[in-house]
N, C-alpha and C. Protein backbone atom coordinates (compact mmCIF):
# COMPACT_ATOMS: atom_id res chain seq x y z
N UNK A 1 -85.39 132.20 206.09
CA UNK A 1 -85.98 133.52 206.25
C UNK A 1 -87.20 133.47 207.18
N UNK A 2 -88.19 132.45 207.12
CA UNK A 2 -89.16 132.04 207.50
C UNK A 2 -88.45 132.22 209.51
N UNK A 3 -87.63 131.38 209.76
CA UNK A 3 -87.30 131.26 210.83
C UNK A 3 -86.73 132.31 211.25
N UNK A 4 -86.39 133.11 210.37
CA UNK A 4 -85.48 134.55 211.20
C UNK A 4 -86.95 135.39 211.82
N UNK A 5 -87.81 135.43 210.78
CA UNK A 5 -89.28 136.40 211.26
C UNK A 5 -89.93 135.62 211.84
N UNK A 6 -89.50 134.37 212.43
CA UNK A 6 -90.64 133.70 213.98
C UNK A 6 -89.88 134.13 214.97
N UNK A 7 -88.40 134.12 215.02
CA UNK A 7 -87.67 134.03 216.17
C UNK A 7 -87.43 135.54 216.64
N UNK A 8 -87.78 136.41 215.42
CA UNK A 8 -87.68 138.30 215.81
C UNK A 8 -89.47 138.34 216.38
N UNK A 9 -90.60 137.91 215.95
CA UNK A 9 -91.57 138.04 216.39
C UNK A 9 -91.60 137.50 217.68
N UNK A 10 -91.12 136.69 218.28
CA UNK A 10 -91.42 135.59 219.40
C UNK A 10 -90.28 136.64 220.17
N UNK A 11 -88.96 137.00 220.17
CA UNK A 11 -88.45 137.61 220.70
C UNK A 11 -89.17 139.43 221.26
N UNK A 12 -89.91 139.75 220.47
CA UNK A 12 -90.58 140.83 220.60
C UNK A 12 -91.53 140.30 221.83
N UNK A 13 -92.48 139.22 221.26
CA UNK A 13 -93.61 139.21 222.24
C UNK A 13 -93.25 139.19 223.87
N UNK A 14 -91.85 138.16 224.11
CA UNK A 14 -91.12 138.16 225.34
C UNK A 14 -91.06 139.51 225.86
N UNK A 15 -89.98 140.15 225.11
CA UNK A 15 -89.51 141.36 225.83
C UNK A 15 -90.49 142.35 226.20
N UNK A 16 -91.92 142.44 225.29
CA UNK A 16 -93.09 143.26 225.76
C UNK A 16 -93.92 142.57 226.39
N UNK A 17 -93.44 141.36 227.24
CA UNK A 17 -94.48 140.45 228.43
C UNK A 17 -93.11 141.13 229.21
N UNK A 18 -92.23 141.55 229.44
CA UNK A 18 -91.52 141.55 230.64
C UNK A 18 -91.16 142.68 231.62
N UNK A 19 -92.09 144.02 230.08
CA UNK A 19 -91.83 145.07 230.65
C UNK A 19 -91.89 145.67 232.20
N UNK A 20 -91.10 146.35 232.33
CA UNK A 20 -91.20 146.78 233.66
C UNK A 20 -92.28 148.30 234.05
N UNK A 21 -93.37 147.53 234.68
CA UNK A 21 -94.64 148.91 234.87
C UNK A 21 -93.68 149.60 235.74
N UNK A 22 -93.67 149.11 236.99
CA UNK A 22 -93.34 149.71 238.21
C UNK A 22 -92.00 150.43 238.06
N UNK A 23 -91.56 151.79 238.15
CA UNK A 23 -90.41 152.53 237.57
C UNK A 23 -89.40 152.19 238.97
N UNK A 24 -88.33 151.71 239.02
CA UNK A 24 -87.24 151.58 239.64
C UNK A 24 -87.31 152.66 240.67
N UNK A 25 -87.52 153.79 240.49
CA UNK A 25 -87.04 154.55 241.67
C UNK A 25 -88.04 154.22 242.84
N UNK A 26 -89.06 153.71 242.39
CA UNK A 26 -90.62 153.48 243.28
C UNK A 26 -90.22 152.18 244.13
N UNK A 27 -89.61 151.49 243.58
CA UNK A 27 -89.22 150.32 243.97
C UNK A 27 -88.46 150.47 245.14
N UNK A 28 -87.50 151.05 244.46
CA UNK A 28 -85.95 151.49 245.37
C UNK A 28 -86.79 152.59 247.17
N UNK A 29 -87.76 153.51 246.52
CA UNK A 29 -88.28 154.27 247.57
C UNK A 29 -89.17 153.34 248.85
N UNK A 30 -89.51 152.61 248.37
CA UNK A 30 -90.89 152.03 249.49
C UNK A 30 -89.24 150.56 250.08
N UNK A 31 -88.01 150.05 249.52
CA UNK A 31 -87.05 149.69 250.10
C UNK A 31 -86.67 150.11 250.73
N UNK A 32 -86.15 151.19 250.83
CA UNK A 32 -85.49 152.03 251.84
C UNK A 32 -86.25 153.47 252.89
N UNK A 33 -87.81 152.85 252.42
CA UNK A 33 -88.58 154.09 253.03
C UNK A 33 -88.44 155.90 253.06
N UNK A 34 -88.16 155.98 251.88
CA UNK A 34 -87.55 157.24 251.42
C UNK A 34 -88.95 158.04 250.46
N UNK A 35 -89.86 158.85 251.72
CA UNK A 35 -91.51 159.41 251.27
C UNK A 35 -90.79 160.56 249.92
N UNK A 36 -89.82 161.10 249.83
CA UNK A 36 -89.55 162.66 249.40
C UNK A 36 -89.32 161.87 247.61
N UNK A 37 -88.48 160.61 247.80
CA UNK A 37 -88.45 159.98 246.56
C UNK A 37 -89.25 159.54 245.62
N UNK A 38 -90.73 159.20 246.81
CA UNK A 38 -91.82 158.17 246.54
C UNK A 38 -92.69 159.13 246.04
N UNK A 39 -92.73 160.61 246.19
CA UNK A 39 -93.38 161.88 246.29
C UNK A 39 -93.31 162.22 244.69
N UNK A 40 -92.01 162.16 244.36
CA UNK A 40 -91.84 162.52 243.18
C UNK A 40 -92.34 161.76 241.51
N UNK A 41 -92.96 160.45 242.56
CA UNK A 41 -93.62 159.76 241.08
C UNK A 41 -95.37 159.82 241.42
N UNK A 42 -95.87 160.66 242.43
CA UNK A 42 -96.79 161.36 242.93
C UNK A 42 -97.75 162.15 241.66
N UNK A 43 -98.68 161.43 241.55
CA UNK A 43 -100.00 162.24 240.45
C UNK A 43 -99.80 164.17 241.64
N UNK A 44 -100.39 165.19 240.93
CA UNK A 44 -100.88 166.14 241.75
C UNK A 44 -102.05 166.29 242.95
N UNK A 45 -102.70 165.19 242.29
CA UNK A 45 -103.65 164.80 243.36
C UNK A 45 -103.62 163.28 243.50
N UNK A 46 -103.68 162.52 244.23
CA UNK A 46 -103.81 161.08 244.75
C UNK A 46 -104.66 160.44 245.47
N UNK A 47 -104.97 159.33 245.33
CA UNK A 47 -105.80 158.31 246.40
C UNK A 47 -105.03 157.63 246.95
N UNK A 48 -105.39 157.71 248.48
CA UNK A 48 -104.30 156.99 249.46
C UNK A 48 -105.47 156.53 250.35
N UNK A 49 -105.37 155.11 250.27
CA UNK A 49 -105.87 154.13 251.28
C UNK A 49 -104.95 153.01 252.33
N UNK A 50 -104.83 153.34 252.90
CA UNK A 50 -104.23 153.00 254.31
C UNK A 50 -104.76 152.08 255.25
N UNK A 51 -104.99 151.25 255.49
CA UNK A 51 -105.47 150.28 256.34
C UNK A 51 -107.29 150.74 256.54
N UNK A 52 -107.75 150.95 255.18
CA UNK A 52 -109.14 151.46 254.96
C UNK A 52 -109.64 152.94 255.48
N UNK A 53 -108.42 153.61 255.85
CA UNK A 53 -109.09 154.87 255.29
C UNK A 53 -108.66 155.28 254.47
N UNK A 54 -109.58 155.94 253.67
CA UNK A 54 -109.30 156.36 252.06
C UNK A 54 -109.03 157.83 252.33
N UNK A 55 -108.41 158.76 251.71
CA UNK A 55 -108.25 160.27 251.30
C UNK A 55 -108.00 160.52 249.79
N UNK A 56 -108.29 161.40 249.29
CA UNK A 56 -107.85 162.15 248.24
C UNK A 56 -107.19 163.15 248.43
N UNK A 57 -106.04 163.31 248.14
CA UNK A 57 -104.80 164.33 248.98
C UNK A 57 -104.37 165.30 247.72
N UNK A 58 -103.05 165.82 248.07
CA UNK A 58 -102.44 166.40 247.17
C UNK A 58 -100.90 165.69 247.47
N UNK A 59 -100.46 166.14 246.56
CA UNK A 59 -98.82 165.39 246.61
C UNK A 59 -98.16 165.68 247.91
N UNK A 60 -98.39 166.92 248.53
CA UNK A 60 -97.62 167.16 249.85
C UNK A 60 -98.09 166.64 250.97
N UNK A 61 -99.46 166.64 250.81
CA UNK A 61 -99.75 165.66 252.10
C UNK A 61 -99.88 164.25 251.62
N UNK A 62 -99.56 163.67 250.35
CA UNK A 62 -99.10 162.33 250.46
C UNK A 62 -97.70 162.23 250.93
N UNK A 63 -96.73 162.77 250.65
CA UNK A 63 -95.65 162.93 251.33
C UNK A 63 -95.76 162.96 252.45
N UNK A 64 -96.35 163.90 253.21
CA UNK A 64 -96.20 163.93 254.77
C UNK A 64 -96.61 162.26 255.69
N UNK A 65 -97.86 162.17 255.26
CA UNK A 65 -98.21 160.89 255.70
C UNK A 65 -97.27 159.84 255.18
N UNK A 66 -96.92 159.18 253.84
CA UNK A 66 -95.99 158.25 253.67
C UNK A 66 -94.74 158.62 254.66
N UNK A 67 -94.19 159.39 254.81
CA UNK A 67 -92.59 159.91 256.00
C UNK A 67 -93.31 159.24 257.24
N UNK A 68 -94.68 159.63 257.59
CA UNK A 68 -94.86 159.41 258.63
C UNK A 68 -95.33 158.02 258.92
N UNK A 69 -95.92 157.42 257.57
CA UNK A 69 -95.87 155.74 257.71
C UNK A 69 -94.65 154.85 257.99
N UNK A 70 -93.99 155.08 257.04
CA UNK A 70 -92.17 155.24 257.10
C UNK A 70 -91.41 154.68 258.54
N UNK A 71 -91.81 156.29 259.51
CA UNK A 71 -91.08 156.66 260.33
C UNK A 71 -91.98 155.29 261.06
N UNK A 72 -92.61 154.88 260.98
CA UNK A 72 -93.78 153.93 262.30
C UNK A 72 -93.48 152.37 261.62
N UNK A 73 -93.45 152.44 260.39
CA UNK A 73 -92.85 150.68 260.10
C UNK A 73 -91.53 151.29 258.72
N UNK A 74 -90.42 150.74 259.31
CA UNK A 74 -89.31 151.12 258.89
C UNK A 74 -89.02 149.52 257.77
N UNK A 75 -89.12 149.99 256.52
CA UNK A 75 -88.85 148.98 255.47
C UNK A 75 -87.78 148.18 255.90
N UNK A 76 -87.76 147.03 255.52
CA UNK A 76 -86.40 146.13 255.50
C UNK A 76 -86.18 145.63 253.85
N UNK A 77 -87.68 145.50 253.31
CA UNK A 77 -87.49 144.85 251.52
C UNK A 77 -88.65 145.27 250.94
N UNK A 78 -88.72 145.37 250.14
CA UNK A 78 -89.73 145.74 249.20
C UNK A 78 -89.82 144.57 247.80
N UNK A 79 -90.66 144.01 247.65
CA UNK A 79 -90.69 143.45 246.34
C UNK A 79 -92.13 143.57 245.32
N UNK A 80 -91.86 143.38 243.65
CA UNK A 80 -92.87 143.74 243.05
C UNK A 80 -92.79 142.24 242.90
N UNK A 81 -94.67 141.56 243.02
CA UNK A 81 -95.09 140.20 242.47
C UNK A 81 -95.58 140.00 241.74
N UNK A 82 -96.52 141.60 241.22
CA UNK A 82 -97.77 141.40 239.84
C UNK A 82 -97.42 143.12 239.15
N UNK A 83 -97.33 142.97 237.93
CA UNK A 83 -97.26 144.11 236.66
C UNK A 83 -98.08 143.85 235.86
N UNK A 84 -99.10 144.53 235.27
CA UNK A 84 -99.80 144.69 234.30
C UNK A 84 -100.26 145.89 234.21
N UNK A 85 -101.28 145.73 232.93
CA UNK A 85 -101.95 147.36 232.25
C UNK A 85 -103.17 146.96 231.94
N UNK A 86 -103.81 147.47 232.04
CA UNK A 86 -105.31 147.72 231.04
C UNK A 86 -105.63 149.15 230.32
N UNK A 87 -105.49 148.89 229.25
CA UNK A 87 -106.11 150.17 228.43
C UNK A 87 -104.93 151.54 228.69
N UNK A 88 -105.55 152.73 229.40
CA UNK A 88 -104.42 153.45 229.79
C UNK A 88 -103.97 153.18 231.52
N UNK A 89 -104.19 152.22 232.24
CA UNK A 89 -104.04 152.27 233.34
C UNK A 89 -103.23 151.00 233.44
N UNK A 90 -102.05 151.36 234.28
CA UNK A 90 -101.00 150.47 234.77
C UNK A 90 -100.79 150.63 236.30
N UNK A 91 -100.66 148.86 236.65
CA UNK A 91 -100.57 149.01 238.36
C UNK A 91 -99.76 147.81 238.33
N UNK A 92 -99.29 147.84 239.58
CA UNK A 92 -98.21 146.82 240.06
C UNK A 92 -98.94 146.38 241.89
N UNK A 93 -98.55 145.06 242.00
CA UNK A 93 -98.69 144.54 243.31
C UNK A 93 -97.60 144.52 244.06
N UNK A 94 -97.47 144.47 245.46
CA UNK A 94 -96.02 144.44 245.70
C UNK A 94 -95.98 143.98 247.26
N UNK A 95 -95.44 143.93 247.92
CA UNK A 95 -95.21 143.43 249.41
C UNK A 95 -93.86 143.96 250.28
N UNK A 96 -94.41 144.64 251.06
CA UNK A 96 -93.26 145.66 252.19
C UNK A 96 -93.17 144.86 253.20
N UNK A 97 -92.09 144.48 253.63
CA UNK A 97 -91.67 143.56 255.19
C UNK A 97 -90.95 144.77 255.84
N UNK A 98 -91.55 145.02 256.77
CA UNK A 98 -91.05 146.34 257.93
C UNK A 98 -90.24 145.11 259.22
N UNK A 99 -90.00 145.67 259.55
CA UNK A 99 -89.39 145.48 261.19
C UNK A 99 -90.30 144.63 262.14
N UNK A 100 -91.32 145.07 261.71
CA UNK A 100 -92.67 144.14 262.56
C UNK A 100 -93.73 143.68 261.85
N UNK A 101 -93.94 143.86 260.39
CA UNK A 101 -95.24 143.12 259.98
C UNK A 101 -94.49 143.58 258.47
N UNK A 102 -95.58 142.78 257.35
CA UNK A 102 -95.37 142.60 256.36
C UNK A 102 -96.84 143.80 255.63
N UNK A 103 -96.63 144.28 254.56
CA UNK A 103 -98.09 145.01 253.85
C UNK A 103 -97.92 144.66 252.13
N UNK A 104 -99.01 144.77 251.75
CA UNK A 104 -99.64 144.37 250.55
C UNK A 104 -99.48 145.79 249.97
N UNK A 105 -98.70 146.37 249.10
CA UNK A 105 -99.04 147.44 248.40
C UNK A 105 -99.46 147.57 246.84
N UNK A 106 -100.61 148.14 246.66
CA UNK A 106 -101.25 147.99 245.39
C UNK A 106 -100.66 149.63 244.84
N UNK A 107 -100.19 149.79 243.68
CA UNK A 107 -99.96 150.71 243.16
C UNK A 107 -100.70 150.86 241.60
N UNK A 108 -101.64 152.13 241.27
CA UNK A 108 -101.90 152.36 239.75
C UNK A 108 -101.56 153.46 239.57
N UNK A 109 -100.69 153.61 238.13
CA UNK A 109 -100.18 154.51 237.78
C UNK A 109 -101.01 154.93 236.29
N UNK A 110 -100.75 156.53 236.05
CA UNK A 110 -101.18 156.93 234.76
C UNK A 110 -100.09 157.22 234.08
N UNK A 111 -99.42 157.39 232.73
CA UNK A 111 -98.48 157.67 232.19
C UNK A 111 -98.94 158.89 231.31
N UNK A 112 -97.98 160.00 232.19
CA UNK A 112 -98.17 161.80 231.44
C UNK A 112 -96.73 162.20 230.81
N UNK A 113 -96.59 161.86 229.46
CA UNK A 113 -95.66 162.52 228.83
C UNK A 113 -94.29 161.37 229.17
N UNK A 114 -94.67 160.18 229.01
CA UNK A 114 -93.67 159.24 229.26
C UNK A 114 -93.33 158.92 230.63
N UNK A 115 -93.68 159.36 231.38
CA UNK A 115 -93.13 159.11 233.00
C UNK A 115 -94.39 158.84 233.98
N UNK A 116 -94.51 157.64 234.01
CA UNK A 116 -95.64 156.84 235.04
C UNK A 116 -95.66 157.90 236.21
N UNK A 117 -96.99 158.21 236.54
CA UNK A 117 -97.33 158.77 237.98
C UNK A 117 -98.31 157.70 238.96
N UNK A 118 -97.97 157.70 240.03
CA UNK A 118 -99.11 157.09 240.69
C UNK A 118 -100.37 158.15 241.48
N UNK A 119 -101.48 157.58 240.81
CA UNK A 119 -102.73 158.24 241.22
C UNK A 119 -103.26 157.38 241.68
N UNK A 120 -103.31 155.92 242.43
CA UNK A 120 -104.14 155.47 243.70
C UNK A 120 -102.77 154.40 244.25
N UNK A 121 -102.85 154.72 245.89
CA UNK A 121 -101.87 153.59 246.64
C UNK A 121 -102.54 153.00 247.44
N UNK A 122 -102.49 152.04 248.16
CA UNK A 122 -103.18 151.16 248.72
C UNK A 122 -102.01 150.33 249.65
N UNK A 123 -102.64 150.42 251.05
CA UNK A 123 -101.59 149.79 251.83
C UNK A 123 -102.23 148.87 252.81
N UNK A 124 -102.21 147.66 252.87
CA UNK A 124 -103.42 147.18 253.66
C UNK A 124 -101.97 145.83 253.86
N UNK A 125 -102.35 145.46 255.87
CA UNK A 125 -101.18 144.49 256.29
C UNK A 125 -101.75 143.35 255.57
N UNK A 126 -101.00 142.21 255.71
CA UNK A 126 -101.01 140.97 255.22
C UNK A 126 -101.19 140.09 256.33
């Protein structure tokens, strides 16, 4: 009995070290450079830092600018390297290889009503 409640506890602790912050479609969007997808896991208002300039936008002009980052380095892969949380704030690290250079993307998300939003992005080359 002893061993059934180490191996259900130890199995728990795994599966909640493996969770996935970063929601699949976010993943799938900054892969295939698809802003209208990336839009939709979009806080109402956002921080977007870009090769150090910072803005505080709204969702439509984060859209516009991501299409238009997009359209200027065209994804080839996208991968996530770092997931974690603190407290109520969850962010993921990640790395975009375009056509001509590689970027560091930092993503933090807030979670409203079960569905992660991102409220700061960060895009700075490597």
């Amino acid at each position: 009995m002893q061993r059934l409640i180490f191996v259900t506890v130890l199995l728990l602790i795994v599966s909640a070290g493996t969770c996935q912050m970063v929601p699949e479609g976010i993943i799938q969007a900054f892969k295939t450079g698809d802003a209208r997808e990336l839009s939709t896991h979009f806080h109402t208002n956002i921080e977007i830092q870009i090769f150090n300039e910072t803005q505080i936008i709204s969702r439509n002009q984060a859209t516009r600018i991501m299409q238009d980052f997009f359209s200027k380095h065209p994804p080839v892969s996208f991968n996530v390297s770092y997931e974690d949380f603190e407290l109520d704030t969850k962010y993921g690290l990640g790395t975009m290889v375009t056509t001509k250079e590689s970027f560091r993307i930092n993503l933090y998300f807030m979670e409203v009503k079960k569905k992660k939003y991102i409220y700061y992005l960060n895009i700075e080359k490597i």
